[in-house]
Protein backbone atom coordinates (compact mmCIF):
# COMPACT_ATOMS: atom_id res chain seq x y z
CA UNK A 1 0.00 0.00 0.00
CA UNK A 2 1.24 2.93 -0.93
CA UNK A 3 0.26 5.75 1.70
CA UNK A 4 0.56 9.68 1.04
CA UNK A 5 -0.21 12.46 3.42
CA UNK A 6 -1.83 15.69 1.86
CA UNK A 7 -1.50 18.44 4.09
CA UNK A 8 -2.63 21.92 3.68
CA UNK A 9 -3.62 25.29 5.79
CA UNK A 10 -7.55 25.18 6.72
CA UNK A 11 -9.17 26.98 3.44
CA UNK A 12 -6.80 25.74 1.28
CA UNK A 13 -8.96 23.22 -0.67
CA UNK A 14 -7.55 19.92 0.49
CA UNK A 15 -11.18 18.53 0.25
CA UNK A 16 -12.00 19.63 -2.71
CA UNK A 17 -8.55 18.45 -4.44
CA UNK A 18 -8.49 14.72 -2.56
CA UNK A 19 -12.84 14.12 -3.68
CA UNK A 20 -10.81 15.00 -7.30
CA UNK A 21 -8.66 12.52 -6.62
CA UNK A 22 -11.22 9.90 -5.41
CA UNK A 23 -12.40 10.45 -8.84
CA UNK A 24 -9.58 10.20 -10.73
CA UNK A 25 -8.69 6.96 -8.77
CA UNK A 26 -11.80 5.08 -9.01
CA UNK A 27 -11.73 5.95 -12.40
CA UNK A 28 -8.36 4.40 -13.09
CA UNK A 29 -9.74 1.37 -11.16
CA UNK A 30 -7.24 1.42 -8.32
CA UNK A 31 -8.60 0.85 -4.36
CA UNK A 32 -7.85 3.98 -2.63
CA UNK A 33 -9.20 5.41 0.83
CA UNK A 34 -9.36 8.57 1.75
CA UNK A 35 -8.56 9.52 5.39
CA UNK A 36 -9.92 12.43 7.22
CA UNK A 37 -7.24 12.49 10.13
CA UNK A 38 -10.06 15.38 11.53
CA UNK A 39 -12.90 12.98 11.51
CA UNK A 40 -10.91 10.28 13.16
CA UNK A 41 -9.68 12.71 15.96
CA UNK A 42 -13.07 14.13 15.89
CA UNK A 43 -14.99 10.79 16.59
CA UNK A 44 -12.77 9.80 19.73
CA UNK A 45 -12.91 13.84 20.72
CA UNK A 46 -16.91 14.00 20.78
CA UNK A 47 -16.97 10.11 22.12
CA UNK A 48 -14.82 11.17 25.03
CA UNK A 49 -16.84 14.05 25.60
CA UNK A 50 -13.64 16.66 25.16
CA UNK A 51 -15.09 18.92 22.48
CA UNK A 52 -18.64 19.79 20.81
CA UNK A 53 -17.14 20.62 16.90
CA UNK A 54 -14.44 20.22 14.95
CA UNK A 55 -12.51 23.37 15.24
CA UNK A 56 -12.55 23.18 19.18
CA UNK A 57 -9.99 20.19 18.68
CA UNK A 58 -6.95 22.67 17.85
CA UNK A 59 -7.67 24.52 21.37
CA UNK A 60 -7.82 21.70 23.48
CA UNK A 61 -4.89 21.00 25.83
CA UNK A 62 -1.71 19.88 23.73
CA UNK A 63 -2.33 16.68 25.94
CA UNK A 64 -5.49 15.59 24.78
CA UNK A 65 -4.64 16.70 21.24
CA UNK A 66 -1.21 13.98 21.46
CA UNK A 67 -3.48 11.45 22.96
CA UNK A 68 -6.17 11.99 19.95
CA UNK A 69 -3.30 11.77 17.71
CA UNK A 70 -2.35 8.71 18.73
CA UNK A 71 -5.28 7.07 18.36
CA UNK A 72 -6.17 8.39 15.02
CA UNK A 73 -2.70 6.93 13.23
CA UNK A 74 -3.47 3.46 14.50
CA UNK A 75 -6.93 3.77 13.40
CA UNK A 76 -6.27 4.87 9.80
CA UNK A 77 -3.39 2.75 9.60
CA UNK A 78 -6.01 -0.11 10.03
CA UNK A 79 -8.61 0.96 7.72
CA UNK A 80 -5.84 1.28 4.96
CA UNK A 81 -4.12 -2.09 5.55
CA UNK A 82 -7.50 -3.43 3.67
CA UNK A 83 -6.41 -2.01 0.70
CA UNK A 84 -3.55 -4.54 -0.08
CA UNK A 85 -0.24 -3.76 -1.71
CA UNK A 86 -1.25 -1.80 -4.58
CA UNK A 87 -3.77 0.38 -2.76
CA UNK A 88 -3.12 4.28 -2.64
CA UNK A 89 -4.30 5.65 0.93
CA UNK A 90 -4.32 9.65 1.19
CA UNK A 91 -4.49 11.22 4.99
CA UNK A 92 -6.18 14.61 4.89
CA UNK A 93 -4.60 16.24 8.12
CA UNK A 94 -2.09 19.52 8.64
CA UNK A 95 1.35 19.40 9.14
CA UNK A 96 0.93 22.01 12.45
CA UNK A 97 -2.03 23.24 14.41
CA UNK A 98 -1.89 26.43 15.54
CA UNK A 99 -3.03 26.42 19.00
CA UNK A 100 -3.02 28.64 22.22
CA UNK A 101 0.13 27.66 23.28
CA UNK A 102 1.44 27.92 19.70
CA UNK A 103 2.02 25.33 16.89
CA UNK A 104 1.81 21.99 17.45
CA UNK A 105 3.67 19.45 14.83
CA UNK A 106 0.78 17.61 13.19
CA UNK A 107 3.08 14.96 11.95
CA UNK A 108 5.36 14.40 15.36
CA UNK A 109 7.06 10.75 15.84
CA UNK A 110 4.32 9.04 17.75
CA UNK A 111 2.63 10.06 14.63
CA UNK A 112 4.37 9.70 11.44
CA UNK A 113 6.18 6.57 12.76
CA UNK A 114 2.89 4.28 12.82
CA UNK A 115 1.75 6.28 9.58
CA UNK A 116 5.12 5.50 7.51
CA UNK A 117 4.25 7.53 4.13
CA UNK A 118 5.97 7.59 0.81
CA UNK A 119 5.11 11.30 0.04
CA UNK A 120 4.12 14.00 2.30
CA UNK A 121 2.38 16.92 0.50
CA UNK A 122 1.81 20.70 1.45
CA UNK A 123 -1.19 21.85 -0.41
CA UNK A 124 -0.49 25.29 -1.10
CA UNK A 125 -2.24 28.56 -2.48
CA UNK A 126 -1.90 32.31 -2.63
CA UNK A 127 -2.88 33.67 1.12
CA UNK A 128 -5.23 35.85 -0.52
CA UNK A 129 -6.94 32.91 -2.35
CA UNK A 130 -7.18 31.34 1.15
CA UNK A 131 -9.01 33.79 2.53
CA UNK A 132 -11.43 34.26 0.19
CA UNK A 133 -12.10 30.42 0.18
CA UNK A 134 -12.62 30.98 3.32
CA UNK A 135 -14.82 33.52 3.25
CA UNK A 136 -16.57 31.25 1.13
CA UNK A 137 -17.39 28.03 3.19
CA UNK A 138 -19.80 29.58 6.09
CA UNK A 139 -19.70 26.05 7.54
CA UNK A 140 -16.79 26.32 9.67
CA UNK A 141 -14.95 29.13 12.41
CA UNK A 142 -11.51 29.92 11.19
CA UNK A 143 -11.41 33.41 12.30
CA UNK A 144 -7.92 32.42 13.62
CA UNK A 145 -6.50 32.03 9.91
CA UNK A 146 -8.20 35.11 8.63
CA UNK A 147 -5.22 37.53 8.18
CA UNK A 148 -2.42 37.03 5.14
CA UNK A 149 0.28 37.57 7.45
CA UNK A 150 -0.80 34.36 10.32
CA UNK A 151 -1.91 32.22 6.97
CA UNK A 152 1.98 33.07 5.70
CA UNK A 153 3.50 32.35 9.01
CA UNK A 154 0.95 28.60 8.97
CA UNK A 155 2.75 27.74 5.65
CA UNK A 156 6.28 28.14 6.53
CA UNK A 157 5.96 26.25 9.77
CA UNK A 158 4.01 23.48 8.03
CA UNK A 159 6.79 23.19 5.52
CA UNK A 160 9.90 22.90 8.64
CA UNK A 161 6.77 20.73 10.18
CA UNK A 162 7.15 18.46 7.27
CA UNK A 163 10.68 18.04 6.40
CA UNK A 164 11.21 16.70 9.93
CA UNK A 165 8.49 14.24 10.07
CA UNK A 166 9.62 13.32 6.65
CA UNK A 167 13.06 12.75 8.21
CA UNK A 168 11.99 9.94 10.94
CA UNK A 169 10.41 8.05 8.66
CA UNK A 170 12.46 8.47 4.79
CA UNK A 171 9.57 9.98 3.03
CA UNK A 172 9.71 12.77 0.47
CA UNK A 173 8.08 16.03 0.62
CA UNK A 174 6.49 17.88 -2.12
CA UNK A 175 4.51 21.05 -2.63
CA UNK A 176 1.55 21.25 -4.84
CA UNK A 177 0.02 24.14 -5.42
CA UNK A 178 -4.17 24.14 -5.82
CA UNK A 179 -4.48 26.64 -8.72
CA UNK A 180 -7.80 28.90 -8.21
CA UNK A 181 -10.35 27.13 -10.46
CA UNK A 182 -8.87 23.77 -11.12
CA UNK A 183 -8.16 21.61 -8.25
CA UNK A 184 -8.01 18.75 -10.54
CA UNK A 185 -4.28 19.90 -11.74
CA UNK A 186 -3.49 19.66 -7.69
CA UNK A 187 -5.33 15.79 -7.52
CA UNK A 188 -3.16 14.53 -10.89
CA UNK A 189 -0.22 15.92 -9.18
CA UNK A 190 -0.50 13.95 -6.14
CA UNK A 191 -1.55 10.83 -7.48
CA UNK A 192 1.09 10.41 -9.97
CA UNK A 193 3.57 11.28 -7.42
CA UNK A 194 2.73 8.30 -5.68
CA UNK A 195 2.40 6.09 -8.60
């Protein structure tokens, strides 16, 4: 199985570029999963009673965010074993959350060890275009990412984030930018990277 992890600021479109790549895949005929590291953390979170949404995961203590962590990687790394040696499994997570108490690797050992990815990706875009995706998707509170300067200073810690998981574990890192109106370009890109 080959396993990447696409990582990306929150606005940056990594949803809409990995359901491109679902398509793409199924199309090609090759068993892929795609892994929401949030929903896995989010499931254990709201079953343990520690948060009521999503976005409250990235302010809990950095504690309960290592322990949810933890229990995510072995989860997914489960679910993606059934995919068999030619399957392509692609984690949606971050490479840091920006918390409180400041940025918190999203990829740390306990993490990327049990993970073990080929490729880890940093899905990028023009701050500016972040925002006003953003802007766009009412559904969730981000008012912590909403200024060009904190989405800049996201980005370059994501990309230190990801060279030194990338170290532990011997995978490659690679940027992909999600061009404004054709997040298809962004879903080829990954995929044939891990082909």
């Amino acid at each position: 199985m080959k396993i990447g992890i696409v990582t990306g600021i929150p606005g940056v479109g990594k949803t809409t570029v990995l359901s491109f790549a679902d398509k793409i895949l199924t199309e090609k005929g090759i068993p892929h999963k795609i892994a929401n590291y949030g929903d896995y953390m989010l499931n254990t979170a709201l079953k343990e009673g520690y948060v009521n949404s999503r976005d409250e995961i990235r302010k809990l203590r950095i504690e309960k965010q290592r322990e949810l962590q933890a229990l995510a990687a072995r989860r997914i790394v489960e679910d993606l074993s059934l995919l068999g040696d030619e399957g392509i499994g692609l984690i949606d997570t971050h490479a840091v959350i920006r918390t409180p108490a400041g940025y918190l690797p999203g990829l740390p050992r306990h993490v990327i060890e049990v993970l073990s990815p080929r490729v880890i990706f940093l899905l990028e875009a023009d701050p500016r275009i972040i925002l006003e995706r953003q802007k766009r998707d009412s559904s969730r509170a981000r008012a912590d990412y909403s200024d060009t300067t904190v989405i800049n200073e996201v980005i370059q810690f994501a990309r230190y984030s990801a060279m030194a998981s990338a170290v532990l574990v011997g995978a490659s890192v690679k940027v992909v930018i999600n061009q404004e109106g054709d997040p298809s370009i962004a879903a080829s890109d990954i995929i044939n990277s891990l082909m």
